[in-house]
C-alpha atoms as a PDB file:
ATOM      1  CA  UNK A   1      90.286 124.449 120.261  1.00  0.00           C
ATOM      2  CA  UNK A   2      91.245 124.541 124.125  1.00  0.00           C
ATOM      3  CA  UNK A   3      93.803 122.148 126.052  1.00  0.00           C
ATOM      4  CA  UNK A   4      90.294 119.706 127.255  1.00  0.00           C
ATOM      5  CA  UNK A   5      89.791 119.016 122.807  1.00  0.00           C
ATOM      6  CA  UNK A   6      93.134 118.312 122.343  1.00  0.00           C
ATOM      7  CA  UNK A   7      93.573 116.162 125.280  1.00  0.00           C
ATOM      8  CA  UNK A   8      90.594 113.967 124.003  1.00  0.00           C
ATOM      9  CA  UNK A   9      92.125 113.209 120.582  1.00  0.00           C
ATOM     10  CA  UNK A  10      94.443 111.314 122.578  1.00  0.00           C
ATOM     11  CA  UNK A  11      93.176 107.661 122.366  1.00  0.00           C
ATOM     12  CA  UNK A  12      94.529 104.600 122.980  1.00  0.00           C
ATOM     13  CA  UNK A  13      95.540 101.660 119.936  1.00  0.00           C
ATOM     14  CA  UNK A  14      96.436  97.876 120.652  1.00  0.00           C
ATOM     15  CA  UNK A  15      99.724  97.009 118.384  1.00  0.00           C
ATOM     16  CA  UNK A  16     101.231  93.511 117.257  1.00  0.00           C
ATOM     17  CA  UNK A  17     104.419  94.099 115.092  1.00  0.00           C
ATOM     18  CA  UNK A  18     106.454  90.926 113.314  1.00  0.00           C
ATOM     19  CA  UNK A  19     109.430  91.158 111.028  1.00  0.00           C
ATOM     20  CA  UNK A  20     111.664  89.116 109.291  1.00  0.00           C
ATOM     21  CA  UNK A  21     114.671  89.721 111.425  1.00  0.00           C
ATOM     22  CA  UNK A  22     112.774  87.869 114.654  1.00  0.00           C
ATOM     23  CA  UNK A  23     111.996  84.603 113.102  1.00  0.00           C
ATOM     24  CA  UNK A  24     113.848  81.780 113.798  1.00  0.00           C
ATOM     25  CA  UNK A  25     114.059  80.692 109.768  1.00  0.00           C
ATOM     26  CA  UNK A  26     114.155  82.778 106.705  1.00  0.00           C
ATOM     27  CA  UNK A  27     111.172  83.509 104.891  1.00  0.00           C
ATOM     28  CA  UNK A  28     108.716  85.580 102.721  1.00  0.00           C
ATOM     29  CA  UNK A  29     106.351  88.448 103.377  1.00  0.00           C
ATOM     30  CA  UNK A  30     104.108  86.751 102.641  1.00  0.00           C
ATOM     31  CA  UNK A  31     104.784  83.841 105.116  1.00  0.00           C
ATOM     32  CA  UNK A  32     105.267  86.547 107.833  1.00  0.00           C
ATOM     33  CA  UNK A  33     101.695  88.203 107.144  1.00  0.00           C
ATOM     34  CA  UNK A  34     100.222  84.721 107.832  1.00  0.00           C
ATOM     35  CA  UNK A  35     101.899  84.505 111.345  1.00  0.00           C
ATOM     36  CA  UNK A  36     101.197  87.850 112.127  1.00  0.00           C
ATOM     37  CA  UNK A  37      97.539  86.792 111.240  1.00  0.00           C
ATOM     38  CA  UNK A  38      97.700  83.965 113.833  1.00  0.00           C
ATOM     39  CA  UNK A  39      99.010  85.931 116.610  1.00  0.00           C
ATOM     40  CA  UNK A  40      96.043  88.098 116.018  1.00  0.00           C
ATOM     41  CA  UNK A  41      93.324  84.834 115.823  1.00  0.00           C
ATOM     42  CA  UNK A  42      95.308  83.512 118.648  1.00  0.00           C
ATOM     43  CA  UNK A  43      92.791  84.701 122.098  1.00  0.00           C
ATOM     44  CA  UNK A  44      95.430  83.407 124.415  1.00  0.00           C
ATOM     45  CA  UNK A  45      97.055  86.458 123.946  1.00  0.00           C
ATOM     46  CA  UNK A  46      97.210  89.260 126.980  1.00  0.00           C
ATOM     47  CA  UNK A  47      96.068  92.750 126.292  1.00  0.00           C
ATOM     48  CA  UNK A  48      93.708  92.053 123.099  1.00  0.00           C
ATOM     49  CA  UNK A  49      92.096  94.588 121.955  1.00  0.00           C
ATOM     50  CA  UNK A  50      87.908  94.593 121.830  1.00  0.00           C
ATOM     51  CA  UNK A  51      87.129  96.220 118.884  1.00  0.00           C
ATOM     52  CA  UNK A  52      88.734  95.088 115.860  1.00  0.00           C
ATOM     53  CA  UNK A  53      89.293  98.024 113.083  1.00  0.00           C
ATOM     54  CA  UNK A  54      93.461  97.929 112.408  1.00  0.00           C
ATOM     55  CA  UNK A  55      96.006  99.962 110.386  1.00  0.00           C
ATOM     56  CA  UNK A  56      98.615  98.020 108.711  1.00  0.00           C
ATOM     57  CA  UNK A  57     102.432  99.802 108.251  1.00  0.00           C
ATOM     58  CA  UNK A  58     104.319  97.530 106.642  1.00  0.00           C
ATOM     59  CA  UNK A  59     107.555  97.712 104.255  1.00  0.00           C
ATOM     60  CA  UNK A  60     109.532  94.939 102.414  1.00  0.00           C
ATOM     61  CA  UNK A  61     112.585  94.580 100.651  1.00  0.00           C
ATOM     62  CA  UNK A  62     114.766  92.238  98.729  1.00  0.00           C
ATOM     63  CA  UNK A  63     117.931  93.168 100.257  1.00  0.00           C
ATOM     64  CA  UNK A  64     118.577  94.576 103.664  1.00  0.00           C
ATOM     65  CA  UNK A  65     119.787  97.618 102.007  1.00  0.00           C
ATOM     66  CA  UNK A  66     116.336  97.979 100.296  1.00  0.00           C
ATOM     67  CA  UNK A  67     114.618  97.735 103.817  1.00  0.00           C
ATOM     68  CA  UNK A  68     116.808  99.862 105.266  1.00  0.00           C
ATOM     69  CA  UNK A  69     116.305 102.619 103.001  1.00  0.00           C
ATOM     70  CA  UNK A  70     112.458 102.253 102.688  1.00  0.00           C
ATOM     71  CA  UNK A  71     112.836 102.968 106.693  1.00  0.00           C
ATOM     72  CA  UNK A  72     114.636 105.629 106.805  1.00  0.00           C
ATOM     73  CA  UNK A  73     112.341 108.341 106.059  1.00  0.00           C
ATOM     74  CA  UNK A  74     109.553 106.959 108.021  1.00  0.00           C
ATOM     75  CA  UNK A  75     111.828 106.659 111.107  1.00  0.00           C
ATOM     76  CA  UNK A  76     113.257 109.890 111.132  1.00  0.00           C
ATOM     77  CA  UNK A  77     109.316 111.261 110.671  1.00  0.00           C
ATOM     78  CA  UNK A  78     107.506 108.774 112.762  1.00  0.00           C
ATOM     79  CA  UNK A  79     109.634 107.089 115.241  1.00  0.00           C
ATOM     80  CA  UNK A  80     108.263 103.616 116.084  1.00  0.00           C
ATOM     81  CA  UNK A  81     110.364 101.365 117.963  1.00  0.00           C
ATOM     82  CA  UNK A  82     109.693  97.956 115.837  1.00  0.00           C
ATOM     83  CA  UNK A  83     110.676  99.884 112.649  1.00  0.00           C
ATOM     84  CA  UNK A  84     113.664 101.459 114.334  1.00  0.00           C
ATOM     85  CA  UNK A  85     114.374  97.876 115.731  1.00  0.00           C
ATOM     86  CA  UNK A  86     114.076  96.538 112.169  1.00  0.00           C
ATOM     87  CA  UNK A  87     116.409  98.873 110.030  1.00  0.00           C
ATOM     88  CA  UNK A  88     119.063  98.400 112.836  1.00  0.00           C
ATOM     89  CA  UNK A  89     118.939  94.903 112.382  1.00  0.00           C
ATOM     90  CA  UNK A  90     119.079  95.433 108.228  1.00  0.00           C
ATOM     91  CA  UNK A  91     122.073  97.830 108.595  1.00  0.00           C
ATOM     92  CA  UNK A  92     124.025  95.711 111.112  1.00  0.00           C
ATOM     93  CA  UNK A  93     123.660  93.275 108.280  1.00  0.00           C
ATOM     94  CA  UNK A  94     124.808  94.572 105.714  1.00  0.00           C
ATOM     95  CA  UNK A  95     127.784  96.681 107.491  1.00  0.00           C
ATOM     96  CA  UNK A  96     129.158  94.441 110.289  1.00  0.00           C
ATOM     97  CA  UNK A  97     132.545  93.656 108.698  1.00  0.00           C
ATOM     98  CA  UNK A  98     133.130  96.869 107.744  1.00  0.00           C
ATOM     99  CA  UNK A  99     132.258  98.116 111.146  1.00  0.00           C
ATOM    100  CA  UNK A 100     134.719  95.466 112.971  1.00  0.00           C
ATOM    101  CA  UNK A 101     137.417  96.977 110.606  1.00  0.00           C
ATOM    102  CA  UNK A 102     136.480 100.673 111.469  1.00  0.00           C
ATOM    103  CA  UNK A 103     136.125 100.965 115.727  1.00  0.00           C
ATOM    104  CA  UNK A 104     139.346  99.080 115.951  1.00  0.00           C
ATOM    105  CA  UNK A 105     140.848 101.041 113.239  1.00  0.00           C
ATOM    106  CA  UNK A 106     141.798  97.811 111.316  1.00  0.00           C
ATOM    107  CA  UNK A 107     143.726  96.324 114.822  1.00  0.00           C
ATOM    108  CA  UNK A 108     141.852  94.778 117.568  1.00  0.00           C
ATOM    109  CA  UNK A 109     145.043  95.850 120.137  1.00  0.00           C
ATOM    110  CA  UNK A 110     146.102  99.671 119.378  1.00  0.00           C
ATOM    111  CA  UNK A 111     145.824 102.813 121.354  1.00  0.00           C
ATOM    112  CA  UNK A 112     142.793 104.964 121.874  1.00  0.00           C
ATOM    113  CA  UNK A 113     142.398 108.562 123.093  1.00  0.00           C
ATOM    114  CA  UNK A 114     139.297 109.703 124.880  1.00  0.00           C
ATOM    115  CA  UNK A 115     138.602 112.936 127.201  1.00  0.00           C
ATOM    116  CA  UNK A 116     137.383 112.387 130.898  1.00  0.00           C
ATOM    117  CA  UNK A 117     134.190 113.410 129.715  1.00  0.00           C
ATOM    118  CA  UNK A 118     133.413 110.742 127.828  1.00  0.00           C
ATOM    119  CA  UNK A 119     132.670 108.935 130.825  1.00  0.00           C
ATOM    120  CA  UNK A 120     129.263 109.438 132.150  1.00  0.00           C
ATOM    121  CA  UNK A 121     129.665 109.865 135.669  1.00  0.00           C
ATOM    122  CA  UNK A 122     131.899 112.211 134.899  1.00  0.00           C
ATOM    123  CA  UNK A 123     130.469 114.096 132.104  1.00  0.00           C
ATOM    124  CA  UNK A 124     127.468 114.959 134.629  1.00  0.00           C
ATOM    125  CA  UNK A 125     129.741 115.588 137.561  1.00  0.00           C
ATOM    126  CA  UNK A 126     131.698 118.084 134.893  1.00  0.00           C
ATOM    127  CA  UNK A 127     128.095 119.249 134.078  1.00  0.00           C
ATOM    128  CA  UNK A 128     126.778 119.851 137.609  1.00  0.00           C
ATOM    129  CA  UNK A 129     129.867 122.250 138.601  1.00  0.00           C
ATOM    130  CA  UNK A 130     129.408 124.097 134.912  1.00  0.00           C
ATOM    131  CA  UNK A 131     125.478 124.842 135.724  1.00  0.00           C
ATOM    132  CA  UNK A 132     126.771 125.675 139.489  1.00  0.00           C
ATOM    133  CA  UNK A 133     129.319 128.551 138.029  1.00  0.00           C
ATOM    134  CA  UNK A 134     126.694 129.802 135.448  1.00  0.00           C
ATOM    135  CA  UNK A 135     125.324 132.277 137.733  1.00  0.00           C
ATOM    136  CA  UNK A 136     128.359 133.671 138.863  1.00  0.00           C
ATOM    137  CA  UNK A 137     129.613 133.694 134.912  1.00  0.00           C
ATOM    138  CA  UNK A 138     126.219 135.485 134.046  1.00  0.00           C
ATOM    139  CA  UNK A 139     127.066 138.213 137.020  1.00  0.00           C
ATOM    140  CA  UNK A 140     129.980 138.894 135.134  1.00  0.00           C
ATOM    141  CA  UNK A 141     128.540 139.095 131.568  1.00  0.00           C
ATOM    142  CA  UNK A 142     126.113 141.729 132.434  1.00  0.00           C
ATOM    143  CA  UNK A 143     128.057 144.825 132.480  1.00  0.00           C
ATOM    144  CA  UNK A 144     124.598 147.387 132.706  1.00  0.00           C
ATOM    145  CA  UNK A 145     121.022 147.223 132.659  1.00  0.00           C
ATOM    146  CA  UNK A 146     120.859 147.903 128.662  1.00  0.00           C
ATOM    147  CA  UNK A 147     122.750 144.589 128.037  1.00  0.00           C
ATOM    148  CA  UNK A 148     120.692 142.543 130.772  1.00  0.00           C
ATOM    149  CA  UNK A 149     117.308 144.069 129.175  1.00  0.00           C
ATOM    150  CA  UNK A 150     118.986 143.255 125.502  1.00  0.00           C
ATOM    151  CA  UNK A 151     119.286 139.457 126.672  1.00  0.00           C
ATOM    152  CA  UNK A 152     115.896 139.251 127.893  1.00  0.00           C
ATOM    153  CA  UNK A 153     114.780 140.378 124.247  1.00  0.00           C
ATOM    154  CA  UNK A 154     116.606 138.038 122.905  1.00  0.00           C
ATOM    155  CA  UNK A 155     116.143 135.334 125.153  1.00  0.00           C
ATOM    156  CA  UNK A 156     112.901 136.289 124.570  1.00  0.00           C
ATOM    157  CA  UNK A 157     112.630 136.081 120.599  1.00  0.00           C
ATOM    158  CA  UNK A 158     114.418 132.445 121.141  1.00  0.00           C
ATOM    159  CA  UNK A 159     112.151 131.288 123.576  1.00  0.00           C
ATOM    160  CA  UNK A 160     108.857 132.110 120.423  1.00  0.00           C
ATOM    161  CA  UNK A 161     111.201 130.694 118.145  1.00  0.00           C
ATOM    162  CA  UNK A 162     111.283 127.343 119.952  1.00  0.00           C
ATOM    163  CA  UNK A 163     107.238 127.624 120.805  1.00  0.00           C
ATOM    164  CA  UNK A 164     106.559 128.310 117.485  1.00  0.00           C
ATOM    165  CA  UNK A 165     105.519 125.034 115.713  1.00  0.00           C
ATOM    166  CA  UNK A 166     107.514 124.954 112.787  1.00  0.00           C
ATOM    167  CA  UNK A 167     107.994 121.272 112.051  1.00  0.00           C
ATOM    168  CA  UNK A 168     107.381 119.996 108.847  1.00  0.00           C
ATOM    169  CA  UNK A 169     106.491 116.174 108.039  1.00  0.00           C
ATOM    170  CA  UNK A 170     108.853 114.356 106.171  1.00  0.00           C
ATOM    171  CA  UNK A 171     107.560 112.372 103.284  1.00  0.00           C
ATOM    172  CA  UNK A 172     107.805 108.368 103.723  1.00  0.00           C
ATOM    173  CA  UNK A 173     107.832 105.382 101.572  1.00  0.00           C
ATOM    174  CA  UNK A 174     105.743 103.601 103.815  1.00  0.00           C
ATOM    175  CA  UNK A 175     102.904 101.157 103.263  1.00  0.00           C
ATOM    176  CA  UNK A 176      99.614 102.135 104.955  1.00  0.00           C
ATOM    177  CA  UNK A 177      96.398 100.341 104.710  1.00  0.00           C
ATOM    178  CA  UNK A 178      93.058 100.997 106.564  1.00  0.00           C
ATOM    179  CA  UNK A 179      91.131  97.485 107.548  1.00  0.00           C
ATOM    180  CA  UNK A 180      87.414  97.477 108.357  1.00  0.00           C
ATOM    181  CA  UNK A 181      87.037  94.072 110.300  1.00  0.00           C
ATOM    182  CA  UNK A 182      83.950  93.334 112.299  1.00  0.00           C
ATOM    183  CA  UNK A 183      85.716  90.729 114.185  1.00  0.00           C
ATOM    184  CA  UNK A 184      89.604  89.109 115.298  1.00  0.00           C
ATOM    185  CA  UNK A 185      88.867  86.511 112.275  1.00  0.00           C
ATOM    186  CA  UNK A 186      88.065  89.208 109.588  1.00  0.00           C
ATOM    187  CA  UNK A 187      91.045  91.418 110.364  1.00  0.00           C
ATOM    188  CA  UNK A 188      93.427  87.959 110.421  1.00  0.00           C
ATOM    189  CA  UNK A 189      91.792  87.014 107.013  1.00  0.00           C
ATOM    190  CA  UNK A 190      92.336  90.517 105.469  1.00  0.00           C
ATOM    191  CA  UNK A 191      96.519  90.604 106.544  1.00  0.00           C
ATOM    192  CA  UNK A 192      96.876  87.342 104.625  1.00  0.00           C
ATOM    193  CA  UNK A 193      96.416  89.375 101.565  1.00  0.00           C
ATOM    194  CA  UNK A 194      99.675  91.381 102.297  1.00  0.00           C
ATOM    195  CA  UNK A 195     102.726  90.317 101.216  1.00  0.00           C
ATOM    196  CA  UNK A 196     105.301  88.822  98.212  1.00  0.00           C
ATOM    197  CA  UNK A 197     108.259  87.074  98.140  1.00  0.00           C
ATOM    198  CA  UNK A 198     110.841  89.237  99.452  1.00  0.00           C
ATOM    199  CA  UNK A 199     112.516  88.003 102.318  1.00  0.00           C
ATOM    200  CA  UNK A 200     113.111  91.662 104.055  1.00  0.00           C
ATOM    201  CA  UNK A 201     109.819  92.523 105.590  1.00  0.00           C
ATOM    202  CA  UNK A 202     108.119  94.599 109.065  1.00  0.00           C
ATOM    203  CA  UNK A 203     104.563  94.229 109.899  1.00  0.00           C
ATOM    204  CA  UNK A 204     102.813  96.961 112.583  1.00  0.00           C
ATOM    205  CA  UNK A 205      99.353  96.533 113.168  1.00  0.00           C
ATOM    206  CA  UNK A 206      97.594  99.260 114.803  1.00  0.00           C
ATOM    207  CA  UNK A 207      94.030  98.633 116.016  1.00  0.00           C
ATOM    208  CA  UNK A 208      91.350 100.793 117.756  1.00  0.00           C
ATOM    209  CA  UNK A 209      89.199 103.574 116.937  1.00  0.00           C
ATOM    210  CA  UNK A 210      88.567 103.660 113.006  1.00  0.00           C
ATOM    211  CA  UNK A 211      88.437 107.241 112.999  1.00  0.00           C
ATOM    212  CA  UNK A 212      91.581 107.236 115.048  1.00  0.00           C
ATOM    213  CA  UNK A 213      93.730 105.253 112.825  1.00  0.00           C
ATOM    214  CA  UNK A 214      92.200 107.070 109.882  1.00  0.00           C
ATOM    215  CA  UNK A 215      93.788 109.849 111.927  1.00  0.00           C
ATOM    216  CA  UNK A 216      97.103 108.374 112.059  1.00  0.00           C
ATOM    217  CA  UNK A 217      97.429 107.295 108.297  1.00  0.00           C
ATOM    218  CA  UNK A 218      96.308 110.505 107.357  1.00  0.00           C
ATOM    219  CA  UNK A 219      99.368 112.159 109.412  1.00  0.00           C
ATOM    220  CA  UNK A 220     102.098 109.700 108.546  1.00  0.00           C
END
């Protein structure tokens, strides 16, 4: 495959995401499938897409904690901002007066220590005069032609290391389910099938290409 095939397996997907921590009242999965299935019947809406073949991620829980956890995998595989978004809100839940207790240290007045670089604009002023004496440092180092050429090697034998695509997927707990909709009301009718009564829930719809988002399911 050259760099032109790869480019073209880029394509482009429309997304609508809802999830329990964004509604104004508490309610069920199931309740949140059947606004997410209005939004998508709803052709006011800016930047629909055309075509109407979707992917549905979705996760639910009966606790935050059980949310939370069903995310975690998935969001440290497949980074998408509404789940991120989502298990922050479940965690801030579920750990917000234990947090107040632990940054104050149990006192809201106390003293705290903290280095000069812990403020930005000096952390990259600090960082700017470091890369400025790195060459001068790196004159030093190299002591004879043997040690530069011994660098290079190694510099070298990082620089594969780094190129060298190693990665491997992370398993995830997340829902995935392929839609074949001919039209906006087909795919709306098919998401009110999704959900149950838990009251911890994300919805992302994906919709494009079908062999695209068979794509994506396949890799997440």
């Amino acid at each position: 495959m050259d760099r032109a095939a790869l480019n073209r397996r880029i394509k482009t997907l429309h997304k609508l995401s809802h999830y329990s921590y964004q509604t104004s009242r508490t309610m069920t999965s199931a309740a949140g499938a059947a606004e997410l299935a209005e939004a998508v019947q709803d052709e006011t809406r800016i930047d629909s897409p055309n075509s109407w073949d979707g992917l549905l991620l979705y996760s639910f829980g009966q606790t935050e904690k059980a949310l939370k956890s069903k995310l975690e995998n998935f969001n440290q595989s497949c980074p998408i901002a509404d789940f991120i978004h989502t298990a922050a809100y479940a965690e801030s839940l579920t750990t917000v007066e234990q947090d107040k207790f632990t940054i104050t240290n149990g006192q809201s007045l106390d003293w705290q220590t903290l280095t000069t670089t812990s403020l930005k604009p000096l952390s990259l002023q600090w960082l700017n005069d470091s890369k400025r004496l790195i060459n001068d440092e790196g004159t030093t180092l190299i002591t004879s032609i043997d040690n530069a050429m011994t660098e290079t090697e190694k510099l070298k034998a990082e620089r594969n290391h780094r190129l060298n695509p190693s990665e491997v997927h992370i398993a995830t707990r997340l829902n995935a389910e392929l839609i074949r909709a001919s039209s906006r009301s087909s795919l709306a009718q098919a998401i009110t099938r999704f959900g149950n009564n838990d009251e911890h829930w994300v919805f992302v719809l994906l919709v494009g290409n079908f062999e695209s988002l068979s794509i994506v399911k396949d890799a997440i």
